[in-house]
Protein backbone atom coordinates (compact mmCIF):
# COMPACT_ATOMS: atom_id res chain seq x y z
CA UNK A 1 -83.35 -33.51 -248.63
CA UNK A 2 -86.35 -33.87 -246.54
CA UNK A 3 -89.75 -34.61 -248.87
CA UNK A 4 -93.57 -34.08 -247.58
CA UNK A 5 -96.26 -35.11 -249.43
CA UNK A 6 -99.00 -34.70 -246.68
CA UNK A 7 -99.84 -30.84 -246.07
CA UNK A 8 -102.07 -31.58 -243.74
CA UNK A 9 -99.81 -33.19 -241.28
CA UNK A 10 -96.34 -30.75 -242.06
CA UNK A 11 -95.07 -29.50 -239.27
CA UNK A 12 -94.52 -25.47 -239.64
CA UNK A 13 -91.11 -24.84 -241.71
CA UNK A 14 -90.41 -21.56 -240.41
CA UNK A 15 -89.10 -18.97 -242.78
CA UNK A 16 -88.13 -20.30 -246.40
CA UNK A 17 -87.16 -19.24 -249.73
CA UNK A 18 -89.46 -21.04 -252.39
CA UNK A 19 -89.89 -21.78 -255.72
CA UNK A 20 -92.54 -23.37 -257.49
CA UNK A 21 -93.59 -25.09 -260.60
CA UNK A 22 -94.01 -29.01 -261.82
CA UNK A 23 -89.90 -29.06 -262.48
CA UNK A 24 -90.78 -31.88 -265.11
CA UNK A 25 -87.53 -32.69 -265.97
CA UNK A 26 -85.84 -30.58 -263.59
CA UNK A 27 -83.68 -29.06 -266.32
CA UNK A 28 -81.12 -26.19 -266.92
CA UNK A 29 -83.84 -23.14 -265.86
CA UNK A 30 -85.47 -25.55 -262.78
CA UNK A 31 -81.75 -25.96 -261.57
CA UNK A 32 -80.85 -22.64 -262.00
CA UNK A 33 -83.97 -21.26 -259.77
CA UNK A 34 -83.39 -23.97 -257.04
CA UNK A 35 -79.77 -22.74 -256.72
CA UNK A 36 -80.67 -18.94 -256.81
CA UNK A 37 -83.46 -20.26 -254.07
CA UNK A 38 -80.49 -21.82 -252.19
CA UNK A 39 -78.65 -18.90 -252.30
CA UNK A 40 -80.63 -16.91 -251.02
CA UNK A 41 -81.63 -18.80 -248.53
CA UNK A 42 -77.63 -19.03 -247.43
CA UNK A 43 -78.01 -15.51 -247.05
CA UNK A 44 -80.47 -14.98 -245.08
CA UNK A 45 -80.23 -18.40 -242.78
CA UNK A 46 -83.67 -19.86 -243.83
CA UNK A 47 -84.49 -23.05 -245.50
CA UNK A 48 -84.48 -23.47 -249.27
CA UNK A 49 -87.61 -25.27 -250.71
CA UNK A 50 -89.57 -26.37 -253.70
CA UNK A 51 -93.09 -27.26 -253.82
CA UNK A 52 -93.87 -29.35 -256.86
CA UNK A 53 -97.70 -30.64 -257.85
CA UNK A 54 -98.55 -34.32 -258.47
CA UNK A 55 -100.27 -35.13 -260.28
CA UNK A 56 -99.23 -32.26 -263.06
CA UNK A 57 -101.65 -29.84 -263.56
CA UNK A 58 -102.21 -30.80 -267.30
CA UNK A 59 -102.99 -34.08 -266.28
CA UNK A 60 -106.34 -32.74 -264.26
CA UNK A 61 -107.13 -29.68 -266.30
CA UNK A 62 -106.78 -31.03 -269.88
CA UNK A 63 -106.04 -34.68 -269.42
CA UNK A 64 -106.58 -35.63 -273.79
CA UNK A 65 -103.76 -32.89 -273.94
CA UNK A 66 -102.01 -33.32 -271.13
CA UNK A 67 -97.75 -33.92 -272.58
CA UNK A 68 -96.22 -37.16 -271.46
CA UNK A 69 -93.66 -36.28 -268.61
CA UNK A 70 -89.74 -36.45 -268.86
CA UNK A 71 -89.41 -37.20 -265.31
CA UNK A 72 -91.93 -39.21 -263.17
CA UNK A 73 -92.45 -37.94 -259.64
CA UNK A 74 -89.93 -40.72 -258.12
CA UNK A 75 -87.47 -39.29 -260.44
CA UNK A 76 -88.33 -35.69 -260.34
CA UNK A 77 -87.67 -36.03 -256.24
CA UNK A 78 -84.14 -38.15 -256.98
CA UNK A 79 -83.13 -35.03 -259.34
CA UNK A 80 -84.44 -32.61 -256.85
CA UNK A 81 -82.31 -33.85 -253.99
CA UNK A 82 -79.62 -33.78 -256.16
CA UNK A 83 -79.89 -29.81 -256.36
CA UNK A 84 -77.01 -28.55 -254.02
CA UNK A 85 -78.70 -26.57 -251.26
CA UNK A 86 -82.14 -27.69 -251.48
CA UNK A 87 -83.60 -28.52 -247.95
CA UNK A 88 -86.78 -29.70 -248.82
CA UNK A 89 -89.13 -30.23 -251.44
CA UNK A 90 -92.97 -30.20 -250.90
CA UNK A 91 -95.57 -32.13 -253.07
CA UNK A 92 -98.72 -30.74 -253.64
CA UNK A 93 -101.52 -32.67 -254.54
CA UNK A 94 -103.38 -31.12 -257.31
CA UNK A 95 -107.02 -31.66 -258.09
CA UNK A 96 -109.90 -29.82 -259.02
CA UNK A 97 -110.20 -28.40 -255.48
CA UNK A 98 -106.59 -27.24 -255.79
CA UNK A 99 -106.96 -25.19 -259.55
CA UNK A 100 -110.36 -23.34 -258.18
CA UNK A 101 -108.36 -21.43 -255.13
CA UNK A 102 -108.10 -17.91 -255.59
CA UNK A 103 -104.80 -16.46 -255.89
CA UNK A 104 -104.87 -15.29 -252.12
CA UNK A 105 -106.27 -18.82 -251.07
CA UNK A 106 -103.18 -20.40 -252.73
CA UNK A 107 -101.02 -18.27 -251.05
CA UNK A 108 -102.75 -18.97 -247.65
CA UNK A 109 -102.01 -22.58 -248.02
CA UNK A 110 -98.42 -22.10 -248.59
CA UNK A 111 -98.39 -19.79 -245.15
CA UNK A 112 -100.15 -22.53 -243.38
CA UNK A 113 -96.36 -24.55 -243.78
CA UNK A 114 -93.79 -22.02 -244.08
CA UNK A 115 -93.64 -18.33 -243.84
CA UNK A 116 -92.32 -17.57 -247.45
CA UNK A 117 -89.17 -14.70 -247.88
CA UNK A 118 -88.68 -15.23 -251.48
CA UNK A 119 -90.56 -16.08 -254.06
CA UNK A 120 -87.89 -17.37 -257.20
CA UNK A 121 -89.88 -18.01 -260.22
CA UNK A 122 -89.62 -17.99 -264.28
CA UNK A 123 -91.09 -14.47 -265.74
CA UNK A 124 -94.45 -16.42 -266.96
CA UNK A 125 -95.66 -17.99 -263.58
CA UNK A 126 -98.50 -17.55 -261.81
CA UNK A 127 -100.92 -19.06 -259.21
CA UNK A 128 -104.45 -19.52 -258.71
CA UNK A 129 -107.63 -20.17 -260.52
CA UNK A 130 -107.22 -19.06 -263.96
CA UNK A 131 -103.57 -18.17 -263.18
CA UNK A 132 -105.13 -15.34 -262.24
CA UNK A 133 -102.22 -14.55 -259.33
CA UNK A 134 -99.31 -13.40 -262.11
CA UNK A 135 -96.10 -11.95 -260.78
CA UNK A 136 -97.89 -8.11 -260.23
CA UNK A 137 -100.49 -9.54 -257.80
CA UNK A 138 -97.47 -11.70 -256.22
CA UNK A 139 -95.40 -8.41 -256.05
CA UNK A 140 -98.61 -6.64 -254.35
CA UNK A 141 -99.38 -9.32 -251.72
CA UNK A 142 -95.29 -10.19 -250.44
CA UNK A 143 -95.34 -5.94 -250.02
CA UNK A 144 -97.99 -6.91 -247.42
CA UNK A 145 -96.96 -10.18 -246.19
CA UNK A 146 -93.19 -9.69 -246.32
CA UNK A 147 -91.87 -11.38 -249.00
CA UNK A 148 -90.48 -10.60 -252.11
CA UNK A 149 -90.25 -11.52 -256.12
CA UNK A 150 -87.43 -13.04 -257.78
CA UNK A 151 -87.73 -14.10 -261.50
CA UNK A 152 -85.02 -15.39 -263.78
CA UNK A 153 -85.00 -17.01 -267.10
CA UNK A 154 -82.55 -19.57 -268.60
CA UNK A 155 -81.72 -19.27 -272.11
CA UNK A 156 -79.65 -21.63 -274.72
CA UNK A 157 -79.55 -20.62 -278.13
CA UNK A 158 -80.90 -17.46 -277.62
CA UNK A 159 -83.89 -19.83 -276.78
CA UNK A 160 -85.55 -20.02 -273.28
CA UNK A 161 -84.79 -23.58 -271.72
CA UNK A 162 -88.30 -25.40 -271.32
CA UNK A 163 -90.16 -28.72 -270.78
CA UNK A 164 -91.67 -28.36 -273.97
CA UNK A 165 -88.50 -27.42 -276.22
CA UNK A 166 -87.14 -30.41 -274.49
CA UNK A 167 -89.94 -32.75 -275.60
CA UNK A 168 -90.14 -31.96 -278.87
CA UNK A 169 -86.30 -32.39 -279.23
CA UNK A 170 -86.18 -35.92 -277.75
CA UNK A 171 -89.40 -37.07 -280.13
CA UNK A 172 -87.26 -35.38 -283.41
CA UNK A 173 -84.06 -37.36 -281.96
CA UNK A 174 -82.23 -34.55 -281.51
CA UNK A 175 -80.71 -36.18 -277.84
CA UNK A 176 -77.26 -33.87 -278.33
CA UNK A 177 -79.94 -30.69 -277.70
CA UNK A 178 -82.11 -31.84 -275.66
CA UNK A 179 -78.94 -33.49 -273.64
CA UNK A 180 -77.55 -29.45 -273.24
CA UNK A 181 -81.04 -28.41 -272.01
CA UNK A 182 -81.33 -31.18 -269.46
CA UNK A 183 -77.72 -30.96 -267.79
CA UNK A 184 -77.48 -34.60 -268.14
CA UNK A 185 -78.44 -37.50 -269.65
CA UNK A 186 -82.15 -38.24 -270.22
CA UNK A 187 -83.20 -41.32 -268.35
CA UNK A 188 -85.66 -44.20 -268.88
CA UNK A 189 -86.52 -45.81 -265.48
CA UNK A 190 -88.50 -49.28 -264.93
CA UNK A 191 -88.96 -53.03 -264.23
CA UNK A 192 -87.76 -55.94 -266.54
CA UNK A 193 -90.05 -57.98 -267.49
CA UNK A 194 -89.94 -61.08 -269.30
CA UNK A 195 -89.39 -60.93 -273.48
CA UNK A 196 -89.92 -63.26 -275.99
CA UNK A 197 -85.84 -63.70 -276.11
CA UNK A 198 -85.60 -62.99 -279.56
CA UNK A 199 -82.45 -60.81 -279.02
CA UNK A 200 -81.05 -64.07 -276.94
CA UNK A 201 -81.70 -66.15 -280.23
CA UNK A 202 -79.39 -63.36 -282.11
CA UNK A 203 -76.46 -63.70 -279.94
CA UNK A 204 -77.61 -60.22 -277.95
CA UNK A 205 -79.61 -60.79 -275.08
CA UNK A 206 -82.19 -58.12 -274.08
CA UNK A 207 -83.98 -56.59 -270.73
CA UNK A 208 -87.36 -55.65 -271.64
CA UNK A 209 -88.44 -52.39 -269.73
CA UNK A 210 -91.56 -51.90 -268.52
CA UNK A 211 -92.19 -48.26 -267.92
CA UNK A 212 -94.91 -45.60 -266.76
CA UNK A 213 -97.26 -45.36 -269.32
CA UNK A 214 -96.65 -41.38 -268.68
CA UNK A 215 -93.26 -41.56 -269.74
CA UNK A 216 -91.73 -39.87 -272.67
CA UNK A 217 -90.18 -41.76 -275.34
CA UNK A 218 -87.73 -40.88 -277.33
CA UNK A 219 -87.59 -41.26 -281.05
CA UNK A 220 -87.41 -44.43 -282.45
CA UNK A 221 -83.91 -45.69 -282.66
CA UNK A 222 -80.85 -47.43 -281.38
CA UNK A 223 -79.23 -45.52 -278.49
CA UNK A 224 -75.41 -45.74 -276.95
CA UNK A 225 -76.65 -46.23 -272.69
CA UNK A 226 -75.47 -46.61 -269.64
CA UNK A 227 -77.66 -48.53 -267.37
CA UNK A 228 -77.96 -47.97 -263.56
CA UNK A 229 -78.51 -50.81 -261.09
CA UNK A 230 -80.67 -50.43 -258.24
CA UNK A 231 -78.83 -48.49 -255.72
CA UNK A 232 -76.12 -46.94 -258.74
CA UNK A 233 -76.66 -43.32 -258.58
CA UNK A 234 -76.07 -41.28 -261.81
CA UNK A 235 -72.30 -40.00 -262.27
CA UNK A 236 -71.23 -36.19 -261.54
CA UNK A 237 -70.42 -36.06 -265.22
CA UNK A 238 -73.41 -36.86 -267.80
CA UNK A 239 -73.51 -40.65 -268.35
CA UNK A 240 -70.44 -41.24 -266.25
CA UNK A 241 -72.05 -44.08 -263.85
CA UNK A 242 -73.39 -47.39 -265.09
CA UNK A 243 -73.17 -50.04 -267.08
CA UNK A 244 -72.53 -49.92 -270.98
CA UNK A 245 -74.97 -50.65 -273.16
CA UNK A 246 -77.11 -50.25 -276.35
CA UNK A 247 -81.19 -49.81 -276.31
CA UNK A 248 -83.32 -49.84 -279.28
CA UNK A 249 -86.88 -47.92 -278.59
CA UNK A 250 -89.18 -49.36 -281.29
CA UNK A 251 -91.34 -51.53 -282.92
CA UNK A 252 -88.97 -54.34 -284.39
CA UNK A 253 -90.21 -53.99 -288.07
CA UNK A 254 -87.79 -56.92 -289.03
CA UNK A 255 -90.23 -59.17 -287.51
CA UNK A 256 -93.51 -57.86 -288.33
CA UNK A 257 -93.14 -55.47 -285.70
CA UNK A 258 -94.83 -54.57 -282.50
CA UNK A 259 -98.10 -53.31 -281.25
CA UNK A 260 -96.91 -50.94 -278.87
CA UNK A 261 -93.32 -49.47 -278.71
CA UNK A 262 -90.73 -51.61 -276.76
CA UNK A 263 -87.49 -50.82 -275.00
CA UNK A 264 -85.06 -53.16 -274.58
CA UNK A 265 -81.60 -53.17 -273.39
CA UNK A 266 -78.15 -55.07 -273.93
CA UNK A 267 -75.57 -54.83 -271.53
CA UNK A 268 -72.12 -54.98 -272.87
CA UNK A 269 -69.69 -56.37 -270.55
CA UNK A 270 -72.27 -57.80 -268.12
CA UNK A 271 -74.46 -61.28 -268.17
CA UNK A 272 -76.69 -60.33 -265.36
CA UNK A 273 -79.98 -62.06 -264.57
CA UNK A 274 -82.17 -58.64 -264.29
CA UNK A 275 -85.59 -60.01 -264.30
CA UNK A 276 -87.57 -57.91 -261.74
CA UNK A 277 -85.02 -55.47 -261.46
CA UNK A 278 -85.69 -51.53 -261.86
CA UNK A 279 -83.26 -50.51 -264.18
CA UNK A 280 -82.44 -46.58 -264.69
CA UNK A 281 -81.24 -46.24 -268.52
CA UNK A 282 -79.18 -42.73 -269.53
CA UNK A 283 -79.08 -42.13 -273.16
CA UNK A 284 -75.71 -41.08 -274.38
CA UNK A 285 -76.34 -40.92 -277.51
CA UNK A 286 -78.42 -41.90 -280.49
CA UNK A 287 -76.53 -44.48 -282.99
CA UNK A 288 -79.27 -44.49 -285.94
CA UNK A 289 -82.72 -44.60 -286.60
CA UNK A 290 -84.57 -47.82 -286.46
CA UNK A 291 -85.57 -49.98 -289.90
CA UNK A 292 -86.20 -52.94 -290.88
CA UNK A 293 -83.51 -55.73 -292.29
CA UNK A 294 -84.04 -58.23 -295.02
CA UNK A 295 -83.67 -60.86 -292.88
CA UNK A 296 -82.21 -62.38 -289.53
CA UNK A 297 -78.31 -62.32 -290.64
CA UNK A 298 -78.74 -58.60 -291.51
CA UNK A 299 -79.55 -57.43 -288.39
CA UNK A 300 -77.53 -59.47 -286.62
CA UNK A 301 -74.65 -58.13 -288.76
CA UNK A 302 -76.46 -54.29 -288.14
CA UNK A 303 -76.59 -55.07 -284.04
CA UNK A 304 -72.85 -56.27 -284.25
CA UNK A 305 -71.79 -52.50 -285.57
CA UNK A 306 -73.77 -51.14 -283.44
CA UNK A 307 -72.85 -52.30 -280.32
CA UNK A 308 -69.05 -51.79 -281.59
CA UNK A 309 -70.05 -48.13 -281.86
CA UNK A 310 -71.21 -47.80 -278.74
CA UNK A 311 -68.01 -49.38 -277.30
CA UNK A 312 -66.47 -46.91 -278.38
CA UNK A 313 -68.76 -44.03 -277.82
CA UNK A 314 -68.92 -45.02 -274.38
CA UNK A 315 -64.95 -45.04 -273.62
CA UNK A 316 -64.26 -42.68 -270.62
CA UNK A 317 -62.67 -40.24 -273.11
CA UNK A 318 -66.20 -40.26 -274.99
CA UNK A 319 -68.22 -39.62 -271.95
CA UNK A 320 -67.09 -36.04 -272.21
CA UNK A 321 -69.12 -35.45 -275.50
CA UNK A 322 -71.86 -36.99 -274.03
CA UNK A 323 -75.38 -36.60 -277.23
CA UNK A 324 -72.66 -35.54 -279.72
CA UNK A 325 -73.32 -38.57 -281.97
CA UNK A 326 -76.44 -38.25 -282.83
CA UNK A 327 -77.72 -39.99 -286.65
């Protein structure tokens, strides 16, 4: 999949089908318009893109409110490309420059790259300043510039599949739901860094990832993983690549605990020296929330079940109920 970040030096597309939105998370309703976009472009022999923004839109507009993300723009691209079809995607920087175009502006900036067929978008989107371009205005201007409006909507539960239903599902530790909404596995992605080797000193030696501040974390707990070495792509089936492992997201109340929440990682079958390494971590499922022990032995003892549990969660016959065993 080809990727362009600078608009002012892509080279003219030619016709395309788009669709277009921040795809945080790229989940069940952003696949399903990328593959109706690739479809249709299959029809009509054009090329099948997505323009994302960077940073999100939130971020600019209403930065004290903006959400954390489930999918930073490395990974966003990485799912993207993954999208069967997909030819390119285009990143669009947003600013304050970007949110004041008029609807017709915005649309003048995408024609200054591609000559749009299709427009395939959820039924709430719109463009321009005060979203002002909705879906009737976008149905008014492709009847004079020659393309046309596609919406769709992806339901679960009777429930439209969003960003937001997603995030508030991973925070309640609900991974099982928010594990059907995403298509796969939700990832944590970053560098190890050096820990105070306190899980070394219980017989259970840790990575300590250090990850975008922007990132979502989960709910505090202890988590069944598989973790993904640089250059191990994420399996066809959900959680079917990688390495086995456990991760607890949390403070460590046993010892005091933390000031800031810390993910670390223990690899199963593996004594690997990771330090420096990006590590990609898919969370299979969630093993139990985390609390504090009485003491050292009692943990120990707790980690011990825990990783057993994960063994056996994470057997290839398990990987097929991916999220089913959540506390």
């Amino acid at each position: 999949m080809r990727v362009e970040y600078d608009l002012g030096r892509l080279a003219a597309m030619g016709p395309a089908a788009l669709t277009i939105g921040v795809f945080d998370g790229v989940h069940l309703g952003h696949q399903r318009l990328v593959a109706r976009t690739a479809e249709i472009a299959a029809q009509r022999d054009t090329a099948a893109v997505a323009v994302t923004f960077w940073p999100p839109p939130e971020a600019v507009l209403r930065p004290a409110a903006a959400p954390p993300l489930l999918s930073t723009l490395a990974e966003r691209l990485a799912l993207l490309a993954a999208c069967v079809g997909l030819h390119a995607a285009v990143v669009m920087p947003f600013d304050e420059a970007l949110s004041r175009l008029s609807p017709q502006a915005f649309l003048d900036r995408l024609g200054a790259f591609c000559q749009p067929v299709v427009l395939v978008e959820g039924p709430d989107f719109a463009v321009g300043h005060k979203r002002a371009g909705d879906l009737n205005f976008l149905r008014d201007a492709g009847a004079r510039s020659g393309f046309s409006v596609e919406t769709l909507e992806v339901a679960e539960d009777g429930e439209r599949v969003s960003s937001s239903r997603i995030r508030a599902l991973l925070r309640a530790g609900e991974l099982a739901a928010a594990t059907r909404l995403l298509g796969r596995a939700y990832s944590l992605s970053g560098e190890v860094v050096e820990g105070d080797r306190r899980g070394r000193q219980l017989g259970f030696p840790t990575a300590n990832l250090r990850l975008d501040a922007r990132k979502l974390l989960p709910a505090n707990g202890v988590y069944a993983v598989r973790v993904r070495l640089p250059g191990e792509a994420q399996g066809a089936a959900l959680g079917s690549a990688g390495h086995p492992g456990v991760c607890n997201i949390g403070v460590r109340p046993t010892f005091g605990g933390q000031p800031r929440l810390m993910v670390e990682v223990h690899l199963l079958d593996a004594a690997l020296d990771l330090y420096g390494l990006p590590l990609a971590v898919d969370l299979i499922a969630r093993l139990r929330d985390e609390r504090r022990f009485a003491g050292v032995d009692e943990l120990r003892a707790q980690i011990a079940a825990d990783v057993a549990r994960a063994r056996a969660l994470l057997a290839s016959d398990a990987d097929a109920h991916v999220g089913e065993s959540d506390a």
